[in-house]
C-alpha atoms as a PDB file:
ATOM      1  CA  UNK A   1      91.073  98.040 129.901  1.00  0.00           C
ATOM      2  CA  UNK A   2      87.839  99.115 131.378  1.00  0.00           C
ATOM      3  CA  UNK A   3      84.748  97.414 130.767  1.00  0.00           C
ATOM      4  CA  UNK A   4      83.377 100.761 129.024  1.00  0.00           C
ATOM      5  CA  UNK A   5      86.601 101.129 126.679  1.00  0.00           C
ATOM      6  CA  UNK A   6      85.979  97.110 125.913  1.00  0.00           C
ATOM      7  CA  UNK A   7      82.222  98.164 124.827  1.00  0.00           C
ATOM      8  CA  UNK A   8      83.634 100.922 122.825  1.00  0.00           C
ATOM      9  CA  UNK A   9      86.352  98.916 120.746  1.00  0.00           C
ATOM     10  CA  UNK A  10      83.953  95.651 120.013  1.00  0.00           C
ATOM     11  CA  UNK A  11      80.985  98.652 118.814  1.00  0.00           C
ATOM     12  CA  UNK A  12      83.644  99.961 116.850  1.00  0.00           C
ATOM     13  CA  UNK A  13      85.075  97.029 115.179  1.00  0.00           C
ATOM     14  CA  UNK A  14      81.415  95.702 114.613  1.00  0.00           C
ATOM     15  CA  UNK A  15      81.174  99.648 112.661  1.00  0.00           C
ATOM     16  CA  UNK A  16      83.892  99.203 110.798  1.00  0.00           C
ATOM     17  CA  UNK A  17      82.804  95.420 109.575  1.00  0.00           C
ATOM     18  CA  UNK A  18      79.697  96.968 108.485  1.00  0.00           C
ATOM     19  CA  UNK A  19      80.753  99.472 106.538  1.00  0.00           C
ATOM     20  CA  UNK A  20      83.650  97.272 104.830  1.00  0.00           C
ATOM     21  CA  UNK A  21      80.870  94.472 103.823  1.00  0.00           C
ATOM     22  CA  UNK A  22      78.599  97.418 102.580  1.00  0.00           C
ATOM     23  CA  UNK A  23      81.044  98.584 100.570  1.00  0.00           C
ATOM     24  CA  UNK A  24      82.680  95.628  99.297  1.00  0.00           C
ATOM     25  CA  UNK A  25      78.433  94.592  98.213  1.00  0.00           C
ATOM     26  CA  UNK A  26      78.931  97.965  96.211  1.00  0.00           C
ATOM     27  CA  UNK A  27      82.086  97.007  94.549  1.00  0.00           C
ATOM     28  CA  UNK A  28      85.049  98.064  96.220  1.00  0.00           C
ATOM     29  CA  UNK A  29      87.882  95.928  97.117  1.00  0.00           C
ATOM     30  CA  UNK A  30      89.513  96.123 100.435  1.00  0.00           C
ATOM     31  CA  UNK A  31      93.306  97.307 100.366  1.00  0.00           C
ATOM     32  CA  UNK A  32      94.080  97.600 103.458  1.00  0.00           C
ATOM     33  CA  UNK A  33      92.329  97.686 107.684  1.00  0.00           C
ATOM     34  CA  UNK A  34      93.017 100.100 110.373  1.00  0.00           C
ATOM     35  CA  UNK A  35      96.235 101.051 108.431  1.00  0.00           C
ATOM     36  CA  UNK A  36      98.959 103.129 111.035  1.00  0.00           C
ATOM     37  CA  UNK A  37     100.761 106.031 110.007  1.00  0.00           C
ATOM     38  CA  UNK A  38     102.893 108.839 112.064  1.00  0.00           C
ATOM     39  CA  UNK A  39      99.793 111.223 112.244  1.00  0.00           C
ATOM     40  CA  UNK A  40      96.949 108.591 112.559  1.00  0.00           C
ATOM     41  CA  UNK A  41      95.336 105.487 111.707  1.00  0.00           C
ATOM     42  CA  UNK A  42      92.817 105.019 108.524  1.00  0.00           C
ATOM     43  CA  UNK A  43      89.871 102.746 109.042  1.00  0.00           C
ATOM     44  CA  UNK A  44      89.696 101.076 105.693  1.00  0.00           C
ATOM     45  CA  UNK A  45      90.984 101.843 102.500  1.00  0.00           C
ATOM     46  CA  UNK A  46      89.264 100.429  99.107  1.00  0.00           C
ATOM     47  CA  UNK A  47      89.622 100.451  95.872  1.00  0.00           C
ATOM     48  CA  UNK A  48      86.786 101.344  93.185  1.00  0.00           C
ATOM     49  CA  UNK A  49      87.112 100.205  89.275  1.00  0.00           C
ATOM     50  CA  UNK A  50      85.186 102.435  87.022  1.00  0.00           C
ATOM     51  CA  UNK A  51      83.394 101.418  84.199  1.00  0.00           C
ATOM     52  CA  UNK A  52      85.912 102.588  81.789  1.00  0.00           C
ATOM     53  CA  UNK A  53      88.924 100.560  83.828  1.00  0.00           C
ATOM     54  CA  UNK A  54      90.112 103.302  85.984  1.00  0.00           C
ATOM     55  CA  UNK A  55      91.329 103.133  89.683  1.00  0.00           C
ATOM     56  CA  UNK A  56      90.499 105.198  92.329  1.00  0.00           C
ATOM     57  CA  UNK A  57      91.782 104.980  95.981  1.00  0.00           C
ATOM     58  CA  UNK A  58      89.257 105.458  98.879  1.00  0.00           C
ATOM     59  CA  UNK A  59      89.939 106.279 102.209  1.00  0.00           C
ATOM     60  CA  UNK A  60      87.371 105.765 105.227  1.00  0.00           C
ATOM     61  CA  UNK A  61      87.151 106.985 108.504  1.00  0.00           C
ATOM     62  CA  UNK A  62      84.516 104.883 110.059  1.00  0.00           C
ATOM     63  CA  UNK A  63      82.603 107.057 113.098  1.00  0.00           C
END
């Protein structure tokens, strides 16, 4: 791995972290990290509880 492509991954892990500990301070829970599937990866997905006990499924693609 280049030096470059190094520099690239740690700014983009240091992204992602960001974003998952904003949103976890607004209330999401973290389901799953850089999840794999056949077409791509998903940075983060969360979870979000609404006030009247419903679910709802986030998915984030950190840039």
């Amino acid at each position: 791995m280049t030096k470059l492509a190094q520099g690239r991954r740690e700014c983009g892990s240091a992204v992602e972290s960001a974003a998952r500990d904003h949103l976890v301070r607004a209330g999401l829970r973290e389901v799953a990290a850089n999840a794999n599937y056949r077409i791509g990866e998903l940075d983060l997905v969360m979870l979000e509880r609404d006030a009247r006990g419903g679910d709802t499924l986030v998915f984030v693609e950190v840039r």
